[in-house]
Protein backbone atom coordinates (compact mmCIF):
# COMPACT_ATOMS: atom_id res chain seq x y z
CA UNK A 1 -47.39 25.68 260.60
CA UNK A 2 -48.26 25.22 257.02
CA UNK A 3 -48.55 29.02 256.42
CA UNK A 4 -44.57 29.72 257.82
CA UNK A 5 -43.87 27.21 255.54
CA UNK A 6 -45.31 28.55 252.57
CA UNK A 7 -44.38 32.04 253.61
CA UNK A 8 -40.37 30.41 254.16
CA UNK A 9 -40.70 28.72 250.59
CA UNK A 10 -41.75 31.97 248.94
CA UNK A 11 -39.02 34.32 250.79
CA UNK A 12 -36.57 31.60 250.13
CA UNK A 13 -37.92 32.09 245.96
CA UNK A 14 -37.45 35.77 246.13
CA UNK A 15 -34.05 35.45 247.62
CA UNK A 16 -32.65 33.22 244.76
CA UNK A 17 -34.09 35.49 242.09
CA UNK A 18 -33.00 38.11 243.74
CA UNK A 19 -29.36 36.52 243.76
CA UNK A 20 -29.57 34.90 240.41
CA UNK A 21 -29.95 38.47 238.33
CA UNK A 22 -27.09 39.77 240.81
CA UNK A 23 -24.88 37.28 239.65
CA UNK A 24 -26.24 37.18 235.91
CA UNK A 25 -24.58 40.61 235.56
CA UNK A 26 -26.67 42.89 236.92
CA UNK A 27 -24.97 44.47 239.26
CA UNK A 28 -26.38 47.06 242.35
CA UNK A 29 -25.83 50.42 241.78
CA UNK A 30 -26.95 51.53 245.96
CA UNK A 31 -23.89 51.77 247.67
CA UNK A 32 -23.21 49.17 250.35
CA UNK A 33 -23.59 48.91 254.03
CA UNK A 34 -20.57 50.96 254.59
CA UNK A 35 -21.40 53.55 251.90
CA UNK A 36 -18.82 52.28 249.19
CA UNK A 37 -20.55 52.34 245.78
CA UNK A 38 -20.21 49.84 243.56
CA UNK A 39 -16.81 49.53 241.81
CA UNK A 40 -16.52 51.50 238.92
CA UNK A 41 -15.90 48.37 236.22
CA UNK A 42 -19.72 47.71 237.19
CA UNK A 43 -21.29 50.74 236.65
CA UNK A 44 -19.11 52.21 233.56
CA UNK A 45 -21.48 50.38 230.94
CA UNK A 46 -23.04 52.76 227.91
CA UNK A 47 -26.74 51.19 229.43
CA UNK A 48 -25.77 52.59 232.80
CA UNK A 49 -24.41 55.76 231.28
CA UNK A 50 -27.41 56.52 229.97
CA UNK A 51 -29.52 56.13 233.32
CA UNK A 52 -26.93 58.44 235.00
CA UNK A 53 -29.12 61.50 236.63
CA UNK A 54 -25.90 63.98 236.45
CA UNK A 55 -26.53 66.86 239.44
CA UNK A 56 -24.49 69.55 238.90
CA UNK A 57 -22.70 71.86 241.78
CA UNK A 58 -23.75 75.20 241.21
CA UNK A 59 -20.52 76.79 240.98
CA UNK A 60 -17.49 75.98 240.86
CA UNK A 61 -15.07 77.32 243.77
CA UNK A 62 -11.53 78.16 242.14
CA UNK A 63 -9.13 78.17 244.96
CA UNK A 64 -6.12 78.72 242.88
CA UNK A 65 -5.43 79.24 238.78
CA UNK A 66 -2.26 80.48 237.49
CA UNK A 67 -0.95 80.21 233.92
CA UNK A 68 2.41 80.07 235.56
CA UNK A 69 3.09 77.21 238.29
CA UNK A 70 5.95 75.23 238.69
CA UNK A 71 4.39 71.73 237.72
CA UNK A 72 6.40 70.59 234.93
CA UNK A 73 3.82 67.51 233.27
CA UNK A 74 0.51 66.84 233.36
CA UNK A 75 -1.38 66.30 236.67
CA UNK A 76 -5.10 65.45 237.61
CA UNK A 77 -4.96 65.12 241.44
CA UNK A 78 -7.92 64.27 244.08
CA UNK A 79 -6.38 66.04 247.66
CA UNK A 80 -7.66 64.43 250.67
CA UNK A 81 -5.35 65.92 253.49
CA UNK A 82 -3.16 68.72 254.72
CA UNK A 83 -0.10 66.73 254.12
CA UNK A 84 -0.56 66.21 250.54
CA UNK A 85 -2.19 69.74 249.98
CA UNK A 86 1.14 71.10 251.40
CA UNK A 87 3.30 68.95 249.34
CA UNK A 88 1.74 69.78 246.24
CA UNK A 89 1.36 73.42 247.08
CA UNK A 90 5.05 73.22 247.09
CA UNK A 91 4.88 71.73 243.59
CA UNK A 92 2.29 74.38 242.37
CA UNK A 93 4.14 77.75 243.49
CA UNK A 94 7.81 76.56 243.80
CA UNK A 95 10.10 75.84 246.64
CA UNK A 96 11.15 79.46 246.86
CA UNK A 97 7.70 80.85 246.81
CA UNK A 98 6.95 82.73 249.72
CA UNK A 99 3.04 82.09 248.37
CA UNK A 100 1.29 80.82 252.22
CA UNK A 101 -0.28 77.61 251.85
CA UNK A 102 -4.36 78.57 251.44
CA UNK A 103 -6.20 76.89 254.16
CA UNK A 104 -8.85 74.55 253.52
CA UNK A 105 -10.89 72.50 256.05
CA UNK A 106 -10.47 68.95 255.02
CA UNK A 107 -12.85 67.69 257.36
CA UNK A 108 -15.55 69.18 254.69
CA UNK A 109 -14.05 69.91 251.71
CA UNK A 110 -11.25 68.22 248.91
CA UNK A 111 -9.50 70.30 246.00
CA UNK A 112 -8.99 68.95 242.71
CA UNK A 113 -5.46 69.92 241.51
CA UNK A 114 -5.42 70.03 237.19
CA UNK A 115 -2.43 71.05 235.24
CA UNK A 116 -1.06 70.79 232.06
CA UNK A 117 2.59 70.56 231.97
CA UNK A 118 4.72 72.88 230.68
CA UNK A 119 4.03 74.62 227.12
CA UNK A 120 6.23 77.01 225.08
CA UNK A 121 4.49 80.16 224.88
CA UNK A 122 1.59 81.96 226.19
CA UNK A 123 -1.88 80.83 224.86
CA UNK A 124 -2.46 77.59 226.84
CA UNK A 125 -4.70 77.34 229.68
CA UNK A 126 -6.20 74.46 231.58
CA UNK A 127 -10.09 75.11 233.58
CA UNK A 128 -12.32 72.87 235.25
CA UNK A 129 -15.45 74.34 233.74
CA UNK A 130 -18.00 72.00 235.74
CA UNK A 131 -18.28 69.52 238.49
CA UNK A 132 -21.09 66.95 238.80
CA UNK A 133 -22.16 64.29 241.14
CA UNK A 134 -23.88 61.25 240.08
CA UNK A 135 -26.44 59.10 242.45
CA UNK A 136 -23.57 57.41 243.96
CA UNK A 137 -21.76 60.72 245.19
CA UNK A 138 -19.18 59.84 242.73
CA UNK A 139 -17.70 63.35 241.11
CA UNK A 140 -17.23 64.07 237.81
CA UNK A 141 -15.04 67.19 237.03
CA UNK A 142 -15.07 68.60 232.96
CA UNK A 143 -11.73 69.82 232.50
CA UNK A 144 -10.93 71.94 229.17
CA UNK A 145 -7.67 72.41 228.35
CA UNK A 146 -7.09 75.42 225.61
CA UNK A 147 -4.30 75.04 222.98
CA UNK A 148 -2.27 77.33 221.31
CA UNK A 149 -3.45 77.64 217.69
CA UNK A 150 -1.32 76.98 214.41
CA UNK A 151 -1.71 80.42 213.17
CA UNK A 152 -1.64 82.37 216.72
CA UNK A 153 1.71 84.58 217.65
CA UNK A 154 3.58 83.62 220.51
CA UNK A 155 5.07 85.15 222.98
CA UNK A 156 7.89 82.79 224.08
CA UNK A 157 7.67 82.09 227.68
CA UNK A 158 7.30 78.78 228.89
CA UNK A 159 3.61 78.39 231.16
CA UNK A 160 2.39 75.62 232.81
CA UNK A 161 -1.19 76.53 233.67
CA UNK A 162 -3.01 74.93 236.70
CA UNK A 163 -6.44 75.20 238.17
CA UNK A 164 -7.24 73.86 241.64
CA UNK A 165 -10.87 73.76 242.52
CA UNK A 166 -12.46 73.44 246.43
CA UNK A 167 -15.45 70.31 246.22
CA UNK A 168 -17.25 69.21 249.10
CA UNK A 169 -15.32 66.03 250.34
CA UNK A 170 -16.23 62.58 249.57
CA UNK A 171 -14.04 59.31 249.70
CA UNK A 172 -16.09 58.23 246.25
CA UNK A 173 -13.98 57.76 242.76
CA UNK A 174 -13.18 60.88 241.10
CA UNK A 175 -13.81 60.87 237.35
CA UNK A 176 -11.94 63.73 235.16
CA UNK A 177 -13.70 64.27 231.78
CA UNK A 178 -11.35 65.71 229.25
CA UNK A 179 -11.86 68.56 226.48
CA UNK A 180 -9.53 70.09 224.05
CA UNK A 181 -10.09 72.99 222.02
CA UNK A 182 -7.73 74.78 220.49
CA UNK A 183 -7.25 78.65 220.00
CA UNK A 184 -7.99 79.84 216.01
CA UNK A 185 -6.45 82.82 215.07
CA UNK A 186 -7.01 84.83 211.78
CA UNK A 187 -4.19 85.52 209.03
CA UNK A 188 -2.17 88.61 209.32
């Protein structure tokens, strides 16, 4: 009797301090019983950042990349479903496109839609140079957008350049990491 007791009072001990640093701030970074990770606002600290074992995919599949779509502004898009894959598909080539919708098997696989909006000449482009996956199965895609440079020609014709990458489906947050570099060009 007296060891159950002792052995209740120290699991009972654990389970407090176990609680207490959970609610001092420290939160869990395994995902739950469902699988959901822990919401982002938790887990974007500079301490955590820095603990973050990055695995990257080995390559990245480009589905689709065309300087010349039909999406007018800026998009970063996570695609989930046929439905939306068709409706932005529309978007991408154009309602009078005869372009067939590319399959893709959503029970496996998700596509990550960037584009850049429409720019004045040729010399932009938009690529999603990497994708990563943290512990949590949360994916990180490096987008690099290129820029036309102050002393580059142009060839006036308005692009709006889009990239749209297959990943292996997950229902975790999808993070889009930005780069800019612009195009230098020599004096003529």
């Amino acid at each position: 009797m007296r060891k159950s007791i002792v052995v209740a009072a120290i699991l009972g001990a654990a389970a407090l301090v176990s609680y207490g640093c959970h609610a001092a701030g420290h939160p869990s970074h395994v995902p739950d019983a469902q699988g959901n990770a822990a919401p982002i606002k938790e887990v974007a600290t500079q301490a955590h950042a820095r603990d973050i074992q990055m695995e990257p995919y080995d390559a990245v599949d480009h589905l689709y990349r065309n300087a010349k779509s039909s999406l007018p502004t800026s998009v970063r898009l996570a695609i989930l479903d046929t439905a939306d894959w068709a409706a932005i598909w529309k978007r991408v080539v154009g309602n009078s496109s005869v372009a067939p919708l590319p399959p893709v098997d959503f029970s496996r696989e998700m596509l990550l839609v960037v584009g850049m909006g429409q720019a004045p000449c040729m010399g932009y482009q938009i690529n999603v140079d990497t994708v990563f996956r943290d512990r949590d199965k949360r994916i990180y895609a490096v987008v690099r957008e290129r820029h036309h440079g102050s002393r580059c020609g142009c060839l006036n014709e308005v692009v709006s350049p889009v990239d749209v990458i297959r990943v292996p489906r997950t229902v975790r947050p999808v993070t889009f990491l930005e780069r800019q570099e612009t195009n230098v060009c020599e004096e003529r």
